[in-house]
Every structure is written in structure tokens, then in C-alpha cells.
C-alpha atoms as a PDB file:
ATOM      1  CA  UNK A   1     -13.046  21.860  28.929  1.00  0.00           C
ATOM      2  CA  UNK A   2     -13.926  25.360  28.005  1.00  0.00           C
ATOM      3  CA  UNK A   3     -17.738  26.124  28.350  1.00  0.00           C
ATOM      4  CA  UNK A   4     -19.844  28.570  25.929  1.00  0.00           C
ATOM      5  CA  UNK A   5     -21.520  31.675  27.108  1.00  0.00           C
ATOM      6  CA  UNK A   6     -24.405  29.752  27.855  1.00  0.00           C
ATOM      7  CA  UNK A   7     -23.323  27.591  30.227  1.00  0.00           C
ATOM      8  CA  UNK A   8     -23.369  24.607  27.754  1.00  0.00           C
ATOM      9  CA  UNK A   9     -20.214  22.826  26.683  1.00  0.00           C
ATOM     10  CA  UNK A  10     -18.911  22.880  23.223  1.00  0.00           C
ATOM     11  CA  UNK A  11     -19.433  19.671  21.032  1.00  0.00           C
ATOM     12  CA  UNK A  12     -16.693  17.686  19.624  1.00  0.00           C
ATOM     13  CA  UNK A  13     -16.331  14.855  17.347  1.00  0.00           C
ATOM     14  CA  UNK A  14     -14.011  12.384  19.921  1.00  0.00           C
ATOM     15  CA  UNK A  15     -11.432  12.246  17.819  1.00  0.00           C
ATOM     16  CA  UNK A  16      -8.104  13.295  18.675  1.00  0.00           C
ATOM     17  CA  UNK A  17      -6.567  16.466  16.961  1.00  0.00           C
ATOM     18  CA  UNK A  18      -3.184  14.527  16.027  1.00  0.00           C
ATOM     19  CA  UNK A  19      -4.989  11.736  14.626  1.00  0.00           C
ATOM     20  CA  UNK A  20      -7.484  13.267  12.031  1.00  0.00           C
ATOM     21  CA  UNK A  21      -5.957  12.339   8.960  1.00  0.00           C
ATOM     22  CA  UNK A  22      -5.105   9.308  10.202  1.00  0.00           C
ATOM     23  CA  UNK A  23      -6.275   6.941   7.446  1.00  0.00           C
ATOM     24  CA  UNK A  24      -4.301   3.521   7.496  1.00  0.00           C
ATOM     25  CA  UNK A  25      -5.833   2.561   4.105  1.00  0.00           C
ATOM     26  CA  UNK A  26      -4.681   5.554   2.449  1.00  0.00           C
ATOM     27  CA  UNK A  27      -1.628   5.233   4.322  1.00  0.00           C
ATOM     28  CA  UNK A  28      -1.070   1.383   3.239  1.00  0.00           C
ATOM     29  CA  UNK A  29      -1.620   2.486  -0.377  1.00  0.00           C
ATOM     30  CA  UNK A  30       1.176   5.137  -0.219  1.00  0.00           C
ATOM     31  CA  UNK A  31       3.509   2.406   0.974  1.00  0.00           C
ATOM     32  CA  UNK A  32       2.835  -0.201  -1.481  1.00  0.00           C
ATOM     33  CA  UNK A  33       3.862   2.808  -3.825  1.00  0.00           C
ATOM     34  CA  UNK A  34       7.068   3.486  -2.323  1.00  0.00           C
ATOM     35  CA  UNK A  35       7.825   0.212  -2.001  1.00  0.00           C
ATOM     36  CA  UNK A  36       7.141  -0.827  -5.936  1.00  0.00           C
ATOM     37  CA  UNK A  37       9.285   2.399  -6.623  1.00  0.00           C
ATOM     38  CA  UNK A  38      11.945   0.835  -4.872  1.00  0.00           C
ATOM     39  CA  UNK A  39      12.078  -2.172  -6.442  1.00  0.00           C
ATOM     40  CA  UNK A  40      11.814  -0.191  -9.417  1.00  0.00           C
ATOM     41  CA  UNK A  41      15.022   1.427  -9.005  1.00  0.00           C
ATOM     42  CA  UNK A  42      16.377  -1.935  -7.721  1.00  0.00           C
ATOM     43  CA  UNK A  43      15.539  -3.651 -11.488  1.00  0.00           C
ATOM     44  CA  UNK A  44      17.179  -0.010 -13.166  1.00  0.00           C
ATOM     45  CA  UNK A  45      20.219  -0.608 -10.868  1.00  0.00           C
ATOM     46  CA  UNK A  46      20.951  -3.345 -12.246  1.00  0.00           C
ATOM     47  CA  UNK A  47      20.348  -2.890 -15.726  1.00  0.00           C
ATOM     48  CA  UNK A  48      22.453  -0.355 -15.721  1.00  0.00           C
ATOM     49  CA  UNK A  49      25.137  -0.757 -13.425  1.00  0.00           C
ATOM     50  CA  UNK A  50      24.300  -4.791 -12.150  1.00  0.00           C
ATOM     51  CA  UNK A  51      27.548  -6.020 -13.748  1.00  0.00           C
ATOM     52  CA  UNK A  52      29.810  -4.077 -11.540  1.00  0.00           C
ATOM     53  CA  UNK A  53      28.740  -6.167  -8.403  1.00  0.00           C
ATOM     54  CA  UNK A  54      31.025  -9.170  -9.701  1.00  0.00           C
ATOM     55  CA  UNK A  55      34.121  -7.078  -9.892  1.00  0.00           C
ATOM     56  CA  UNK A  56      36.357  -5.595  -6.485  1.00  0.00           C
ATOM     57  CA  UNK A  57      37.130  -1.670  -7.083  1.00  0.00           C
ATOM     58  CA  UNK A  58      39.916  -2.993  -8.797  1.00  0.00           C
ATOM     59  CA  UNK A  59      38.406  -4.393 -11.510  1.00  0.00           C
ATOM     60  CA  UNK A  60      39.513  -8.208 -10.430  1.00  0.00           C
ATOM     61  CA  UNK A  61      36.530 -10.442 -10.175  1.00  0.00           C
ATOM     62  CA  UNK A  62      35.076 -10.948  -6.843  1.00  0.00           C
ATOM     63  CA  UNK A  63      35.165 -14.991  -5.156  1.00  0.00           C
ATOM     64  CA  UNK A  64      31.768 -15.318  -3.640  1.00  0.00           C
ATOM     65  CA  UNK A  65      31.635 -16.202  -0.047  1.00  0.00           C
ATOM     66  CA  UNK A  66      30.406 -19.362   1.078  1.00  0.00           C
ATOM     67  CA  UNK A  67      26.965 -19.260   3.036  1.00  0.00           C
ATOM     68  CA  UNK A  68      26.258 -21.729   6.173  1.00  0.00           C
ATOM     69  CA  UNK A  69      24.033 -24.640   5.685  1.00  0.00           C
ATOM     70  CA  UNK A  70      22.100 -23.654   8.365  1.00  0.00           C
ATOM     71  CA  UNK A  71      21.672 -20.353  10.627  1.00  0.00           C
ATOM     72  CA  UNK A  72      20.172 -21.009  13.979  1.00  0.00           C
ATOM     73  CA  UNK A  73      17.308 -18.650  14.927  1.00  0.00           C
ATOM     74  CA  UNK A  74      18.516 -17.993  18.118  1.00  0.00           C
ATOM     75  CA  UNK A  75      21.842 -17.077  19.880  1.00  0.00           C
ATOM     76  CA  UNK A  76      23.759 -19.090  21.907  1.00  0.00           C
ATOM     77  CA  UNK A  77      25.966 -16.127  23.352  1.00  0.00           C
ATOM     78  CA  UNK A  78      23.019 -13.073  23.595  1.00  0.00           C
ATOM     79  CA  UNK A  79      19.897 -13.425  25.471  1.00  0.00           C
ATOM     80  CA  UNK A  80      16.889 -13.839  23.439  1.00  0.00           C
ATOM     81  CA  UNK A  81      14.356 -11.390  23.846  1.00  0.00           C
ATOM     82  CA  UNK A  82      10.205 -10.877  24.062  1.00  0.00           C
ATOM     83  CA  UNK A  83      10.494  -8.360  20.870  1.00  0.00           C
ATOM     84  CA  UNK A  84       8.066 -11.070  19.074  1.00  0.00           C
ATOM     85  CA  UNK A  85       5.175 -10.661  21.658  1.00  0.00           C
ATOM     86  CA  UNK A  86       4.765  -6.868  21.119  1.00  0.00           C
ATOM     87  CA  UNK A  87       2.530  -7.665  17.706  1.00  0.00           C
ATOM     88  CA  UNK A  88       0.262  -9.670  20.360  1.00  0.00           C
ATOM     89  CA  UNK A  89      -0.165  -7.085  23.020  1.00  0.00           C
ATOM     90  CA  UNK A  90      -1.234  -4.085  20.757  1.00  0.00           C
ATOM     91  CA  UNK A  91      -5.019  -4.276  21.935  1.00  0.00           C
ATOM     92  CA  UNK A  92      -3.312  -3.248  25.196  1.00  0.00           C
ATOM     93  CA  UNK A  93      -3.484   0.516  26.823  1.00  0.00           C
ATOM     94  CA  UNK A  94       0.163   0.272  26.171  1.00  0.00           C
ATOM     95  CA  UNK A  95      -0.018  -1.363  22.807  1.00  0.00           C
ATOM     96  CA  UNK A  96      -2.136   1.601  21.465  1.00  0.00           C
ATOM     97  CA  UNK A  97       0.255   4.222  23.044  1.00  0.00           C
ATOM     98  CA  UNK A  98       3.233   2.525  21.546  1.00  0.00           C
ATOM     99  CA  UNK A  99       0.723   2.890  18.003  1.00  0.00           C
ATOM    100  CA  UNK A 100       0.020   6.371  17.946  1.00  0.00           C
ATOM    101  CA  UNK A 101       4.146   7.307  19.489  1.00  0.00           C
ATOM    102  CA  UNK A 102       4.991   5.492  16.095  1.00  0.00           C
ATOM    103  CA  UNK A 103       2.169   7.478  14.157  1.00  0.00           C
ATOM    104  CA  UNK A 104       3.694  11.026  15.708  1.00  0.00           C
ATOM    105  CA  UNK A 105       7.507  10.041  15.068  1.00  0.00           C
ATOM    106  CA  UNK A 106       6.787   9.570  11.706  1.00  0.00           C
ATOM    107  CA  UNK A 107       3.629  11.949  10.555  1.00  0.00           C
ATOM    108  CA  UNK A 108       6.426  14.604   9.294  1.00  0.00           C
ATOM    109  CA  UNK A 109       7.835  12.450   6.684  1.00  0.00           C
ATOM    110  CA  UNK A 110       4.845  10.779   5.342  1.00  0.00           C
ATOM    111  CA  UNK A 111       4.518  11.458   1.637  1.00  0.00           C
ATOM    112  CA  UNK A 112       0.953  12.955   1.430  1.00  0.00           C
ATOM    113  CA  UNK A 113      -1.544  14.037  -1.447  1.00  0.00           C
ATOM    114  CA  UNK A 114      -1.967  17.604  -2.502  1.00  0.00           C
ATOM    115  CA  UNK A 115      -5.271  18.926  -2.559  1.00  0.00           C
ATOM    116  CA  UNK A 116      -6.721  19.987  -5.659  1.00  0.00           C
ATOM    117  CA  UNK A 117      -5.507  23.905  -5.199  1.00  0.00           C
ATOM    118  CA  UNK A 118      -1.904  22.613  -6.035  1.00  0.00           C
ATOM    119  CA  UNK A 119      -2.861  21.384  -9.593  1.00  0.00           C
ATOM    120  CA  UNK A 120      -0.580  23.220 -12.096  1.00  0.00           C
ATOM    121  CA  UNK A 121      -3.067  22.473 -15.120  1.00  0.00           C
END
């Protein structure tokens, strides 16, 4: 670390640079706002254009496709994995390295607020 003039060294918060505006409230609120915009759209979808589903690009009606019963959980032909134990191990060193790669990957695209300089009125 760089030291003053004075042979002191310069004081710093502890926070890391890349994870200043981190703010998982804020963040969590922004989500839940996508998210009911989605659904949203979903509910306009298909008042305007919901009756189209029943009908093949033809314009026959569609037969709908029988479901299973029952869906086992797990394969019989692929090995199951340990994805389900990675929720459990994020107090790990690795855990919060595998946080903040997700946090980076992602910081670009995150719908953010404007300050108050952007206001148009």
C-alpha cells in the first residue's frame, strides 16, 4: 500500500472498490420490479393475443398433450449431482468468491437509479 509523505499510510474504509454500491436491499427491490413487470406483460399477452395459443399456425385447433402422473425427481440414466449443497456452503471462502464472481458478471446489466442531475423536470 502506497504511503503519504509523512511516512503514515493512507486510511481507507475496508470496503472493496467493486463492491460499493453493493446494496442487496436496493437490489432485491429492483427485482421484485422487474419481475411484477413481467408478469405484467404476461396478463397483456394474453389479453391480447392469449387465444392464439389454442390454434397450430394453421389455424386448426391444437390437441393438448397428455402430462405424466408422476415425474420422478431424479434420473435413472444421468448422475445426480451436489448442485443443491452450494446454497449451504456460501459462508465458505469459496462460497463468498462464487458471491461476489456472480455480483461482477452481472453489475453491467443491473437496472440502476439515476441520480437527481438526470431529472428532466
Amino acid at each position: 500500500m502506497a504511503e503519504k509523505a509523512s511516512g503514515q499510510k493512507p486510511v481507507t474504509s475496508g470496503k472493496r472498490k467493486d463492491t460499493v454500491d453493493h446494496n442487496e436491499v436496493a437490489q432485491n427491490k429492483i427485482w421484485r420490479e422487474r419481475v411484477e413487470g413481467e408478469w405484467k406483460g404476461v396478463g397483456v399477452w394474453e389479453k391480447n393475443w392469449g387465444f392464439l395459443k389454442d390454434y397450430d399456425p394453421r389455424g386448426r385447433p391444437k390437441t393438448p398433450r397428455e402430462l405424466p402422473e408422476r415425474e420422478p425427481v431424479f434420473s435413472d440414466d444421468l448422475p445426480n449431482t451436489k448442485g443443491h449443497e452450494y446454497g449451504s456452503r456460501i459462508t465458505t471462502d469459496i462460497g463468498q468468491k462464487m458471491t461476489d464472481m456472480e455480483y461482477l458478471f452481472d453489475c453491467n446489466v443491473r437496472k440502476r437509479r439515476m441520480g437527481t442531475e438526470f431529472v428532466c423536470y
